[in-house]
N, C-alpha and C. Protein backbone atom coordinates (compact mmCIF):
# COMPACT_ATOMS: atom_id res chain seq x y z
N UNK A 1 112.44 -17.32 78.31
CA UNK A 1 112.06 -16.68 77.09
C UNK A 1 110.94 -17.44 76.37
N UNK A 2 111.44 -18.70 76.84
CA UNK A 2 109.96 -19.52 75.83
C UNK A 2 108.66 -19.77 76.41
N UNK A 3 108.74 -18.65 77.75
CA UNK A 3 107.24 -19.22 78.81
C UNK A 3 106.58 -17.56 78.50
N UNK A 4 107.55 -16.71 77.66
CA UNK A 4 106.39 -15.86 77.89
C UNK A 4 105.76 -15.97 76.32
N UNK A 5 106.12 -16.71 75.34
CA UNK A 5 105.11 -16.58 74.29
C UNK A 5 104.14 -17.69 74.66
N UNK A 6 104.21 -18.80 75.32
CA UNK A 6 103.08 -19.52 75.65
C UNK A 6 101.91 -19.17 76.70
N UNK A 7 102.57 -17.85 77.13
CA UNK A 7 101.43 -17.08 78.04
C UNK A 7 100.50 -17.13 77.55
N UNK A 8 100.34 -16.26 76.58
CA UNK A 8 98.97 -15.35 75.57
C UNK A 8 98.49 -16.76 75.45
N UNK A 9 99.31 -17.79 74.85
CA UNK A 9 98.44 -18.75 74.31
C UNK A 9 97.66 -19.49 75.32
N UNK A 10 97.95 -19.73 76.21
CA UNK A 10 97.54 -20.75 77.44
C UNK A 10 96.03 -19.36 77.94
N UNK A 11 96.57 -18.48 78.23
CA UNK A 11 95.52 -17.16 78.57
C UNK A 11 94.37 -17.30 77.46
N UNK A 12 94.59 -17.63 76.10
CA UNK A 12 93.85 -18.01 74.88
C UNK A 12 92.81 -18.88 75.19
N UNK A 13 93.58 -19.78 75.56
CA UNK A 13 93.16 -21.57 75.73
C UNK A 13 91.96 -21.49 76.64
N UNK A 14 92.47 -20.92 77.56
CA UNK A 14 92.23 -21.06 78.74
C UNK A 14 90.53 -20.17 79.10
N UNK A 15 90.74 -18.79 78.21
CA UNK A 15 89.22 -18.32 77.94
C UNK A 15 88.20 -18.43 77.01
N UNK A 16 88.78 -19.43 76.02
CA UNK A 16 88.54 -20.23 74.90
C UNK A 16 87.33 -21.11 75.92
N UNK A 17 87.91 -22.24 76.86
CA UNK A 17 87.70 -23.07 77.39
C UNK A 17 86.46 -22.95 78.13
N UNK A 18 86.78 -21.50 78.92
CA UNK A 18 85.45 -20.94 80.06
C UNK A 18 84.57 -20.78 79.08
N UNK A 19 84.68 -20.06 77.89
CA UNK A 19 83.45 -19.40 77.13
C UNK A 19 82.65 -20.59 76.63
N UNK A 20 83.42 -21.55 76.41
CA UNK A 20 83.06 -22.88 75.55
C UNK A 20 82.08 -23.28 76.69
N UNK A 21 82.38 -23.94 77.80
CA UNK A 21 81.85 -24.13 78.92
C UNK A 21 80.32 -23.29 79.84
N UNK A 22 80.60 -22.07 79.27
CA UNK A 22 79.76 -20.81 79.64
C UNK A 22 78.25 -21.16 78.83
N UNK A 23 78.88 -21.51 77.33
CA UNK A 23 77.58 -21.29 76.34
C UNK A 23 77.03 -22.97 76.10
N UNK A 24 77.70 -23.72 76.77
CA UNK A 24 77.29 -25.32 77.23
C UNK A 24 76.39 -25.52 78.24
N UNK A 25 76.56 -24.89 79.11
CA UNK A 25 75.33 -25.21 79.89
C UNK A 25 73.60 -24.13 79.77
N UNK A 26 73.23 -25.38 80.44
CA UNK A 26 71.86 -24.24 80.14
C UNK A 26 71.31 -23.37 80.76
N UNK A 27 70.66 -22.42 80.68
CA UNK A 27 70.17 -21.47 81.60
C UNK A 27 68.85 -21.45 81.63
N UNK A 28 68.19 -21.41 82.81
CA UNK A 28 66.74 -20.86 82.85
C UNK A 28 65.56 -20.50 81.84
N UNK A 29 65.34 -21.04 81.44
CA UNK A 29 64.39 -20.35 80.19
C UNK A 29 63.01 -19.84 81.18
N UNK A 30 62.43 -18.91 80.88
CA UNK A 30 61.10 -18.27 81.44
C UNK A 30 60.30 -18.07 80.07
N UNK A 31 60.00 -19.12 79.86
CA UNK A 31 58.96 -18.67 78.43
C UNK A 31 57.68 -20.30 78.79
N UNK A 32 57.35 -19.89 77.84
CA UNK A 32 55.41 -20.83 77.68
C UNK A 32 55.39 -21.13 76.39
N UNK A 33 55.06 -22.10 76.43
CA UNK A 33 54.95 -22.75 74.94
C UNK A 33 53.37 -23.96 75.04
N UNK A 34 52.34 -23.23 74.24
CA UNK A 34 51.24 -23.71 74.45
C UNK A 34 51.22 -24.73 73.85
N UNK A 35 50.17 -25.90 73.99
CA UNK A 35 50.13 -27.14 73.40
C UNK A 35 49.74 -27.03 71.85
N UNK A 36 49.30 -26.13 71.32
CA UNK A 36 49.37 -26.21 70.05
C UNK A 36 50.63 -25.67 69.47
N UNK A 37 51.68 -25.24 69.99
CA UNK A 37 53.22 -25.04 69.45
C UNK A 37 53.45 -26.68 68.53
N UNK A 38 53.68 -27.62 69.59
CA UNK A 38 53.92 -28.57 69.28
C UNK A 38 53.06 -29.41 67.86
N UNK A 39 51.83 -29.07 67.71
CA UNK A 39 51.50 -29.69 66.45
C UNK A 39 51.66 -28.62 65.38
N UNK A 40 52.46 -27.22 65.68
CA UNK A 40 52.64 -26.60 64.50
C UNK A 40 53.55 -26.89 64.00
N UNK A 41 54.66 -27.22 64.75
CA UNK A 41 56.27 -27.89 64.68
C UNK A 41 55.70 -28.90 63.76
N UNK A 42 55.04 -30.46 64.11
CA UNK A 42 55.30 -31.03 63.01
C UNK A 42 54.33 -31.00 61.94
N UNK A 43 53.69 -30.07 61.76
CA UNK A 43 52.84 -29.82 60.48
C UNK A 43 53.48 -29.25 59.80
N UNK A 44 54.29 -28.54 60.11
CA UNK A 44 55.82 -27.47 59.38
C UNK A 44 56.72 -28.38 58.67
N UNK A 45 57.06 -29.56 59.58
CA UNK A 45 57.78 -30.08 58.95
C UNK A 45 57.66 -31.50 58.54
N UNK A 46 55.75 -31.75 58.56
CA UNK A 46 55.21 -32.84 57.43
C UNK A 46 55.37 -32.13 56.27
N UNK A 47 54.70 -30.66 56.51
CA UNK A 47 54.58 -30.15 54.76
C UNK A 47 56.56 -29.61 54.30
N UNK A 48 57.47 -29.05 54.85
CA UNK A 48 58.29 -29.41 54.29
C UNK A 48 58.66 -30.25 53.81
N UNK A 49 58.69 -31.85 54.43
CA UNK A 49 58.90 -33.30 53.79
C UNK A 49 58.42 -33.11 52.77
N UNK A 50 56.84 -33.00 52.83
CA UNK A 50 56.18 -33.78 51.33
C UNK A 50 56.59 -32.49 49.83
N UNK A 51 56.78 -31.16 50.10
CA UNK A 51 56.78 -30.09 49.55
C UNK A 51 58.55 -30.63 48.69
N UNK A 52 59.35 -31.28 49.80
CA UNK A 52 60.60 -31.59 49.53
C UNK A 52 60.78 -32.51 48.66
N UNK A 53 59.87 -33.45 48.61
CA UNK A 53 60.13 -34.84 47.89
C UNK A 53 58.93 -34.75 46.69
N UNK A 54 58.08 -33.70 46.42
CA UNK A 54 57.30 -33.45 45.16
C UNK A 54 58.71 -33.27 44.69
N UNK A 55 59.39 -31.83 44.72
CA UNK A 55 60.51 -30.92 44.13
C UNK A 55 61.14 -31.72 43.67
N UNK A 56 61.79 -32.87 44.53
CA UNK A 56 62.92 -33.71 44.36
C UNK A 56 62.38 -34.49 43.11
N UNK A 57 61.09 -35.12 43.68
CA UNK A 57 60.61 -35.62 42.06
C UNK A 57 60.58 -35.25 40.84
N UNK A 58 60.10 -33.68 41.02
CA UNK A 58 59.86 -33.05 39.57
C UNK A 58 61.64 -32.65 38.68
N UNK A 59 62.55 -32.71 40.07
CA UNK A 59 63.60 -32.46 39.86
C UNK A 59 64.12 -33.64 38.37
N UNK A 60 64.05 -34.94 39.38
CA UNK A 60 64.02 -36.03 38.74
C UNK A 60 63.92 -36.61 37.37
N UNK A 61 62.19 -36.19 37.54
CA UNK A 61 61.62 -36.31 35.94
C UNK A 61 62.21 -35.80 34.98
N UNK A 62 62.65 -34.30 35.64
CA UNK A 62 63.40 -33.39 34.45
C UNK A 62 64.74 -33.79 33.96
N UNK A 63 65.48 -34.63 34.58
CA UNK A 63 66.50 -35.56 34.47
C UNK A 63 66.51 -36.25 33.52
N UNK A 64 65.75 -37.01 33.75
CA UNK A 64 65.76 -38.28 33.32
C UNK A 64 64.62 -38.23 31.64
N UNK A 65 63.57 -37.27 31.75
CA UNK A 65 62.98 -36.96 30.90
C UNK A 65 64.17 -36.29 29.61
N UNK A 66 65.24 -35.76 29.64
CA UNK A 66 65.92 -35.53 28.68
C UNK A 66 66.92 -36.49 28.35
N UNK A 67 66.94 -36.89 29.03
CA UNK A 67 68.11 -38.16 28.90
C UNK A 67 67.47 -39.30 27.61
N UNK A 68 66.40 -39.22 27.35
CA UNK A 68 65.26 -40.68 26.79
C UNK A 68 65.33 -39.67 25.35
């Protein structure tokens, strides 16, 4: 009686496990990625940095500017 409710679960587990395993490995990619991909990537995310840490600043000032 107590092996058939651990069925479903182990059957659970068990396709839990494959799918986990399934979307872990990698597959084939067929794509091109030209050499200027790569300096758009980090120009994207020089100007996020610096765009991030103005904000954070002005954030700041506004802080601390009411506080005085």
């Amino acid at each position: 009686m107590n092996s058939t409710r651990t069925l479903p679960i182990k059957i659970i587990g068990t396709l839990t496990m494959c799918l986990g395993v399934m979307l872990a490995t990698p597959a084939k990619a067929h794509a091109y990625a030209d050499p200027g991909t790569g300096a758009f990537v980090y120009q994207a995310a020089y100007a996020a940095f610096l765009g991030g840490a103005y904000y954070f600043r002005k954030f700041m000032d506004r802080i601390f500017r009411k506080r005085k």
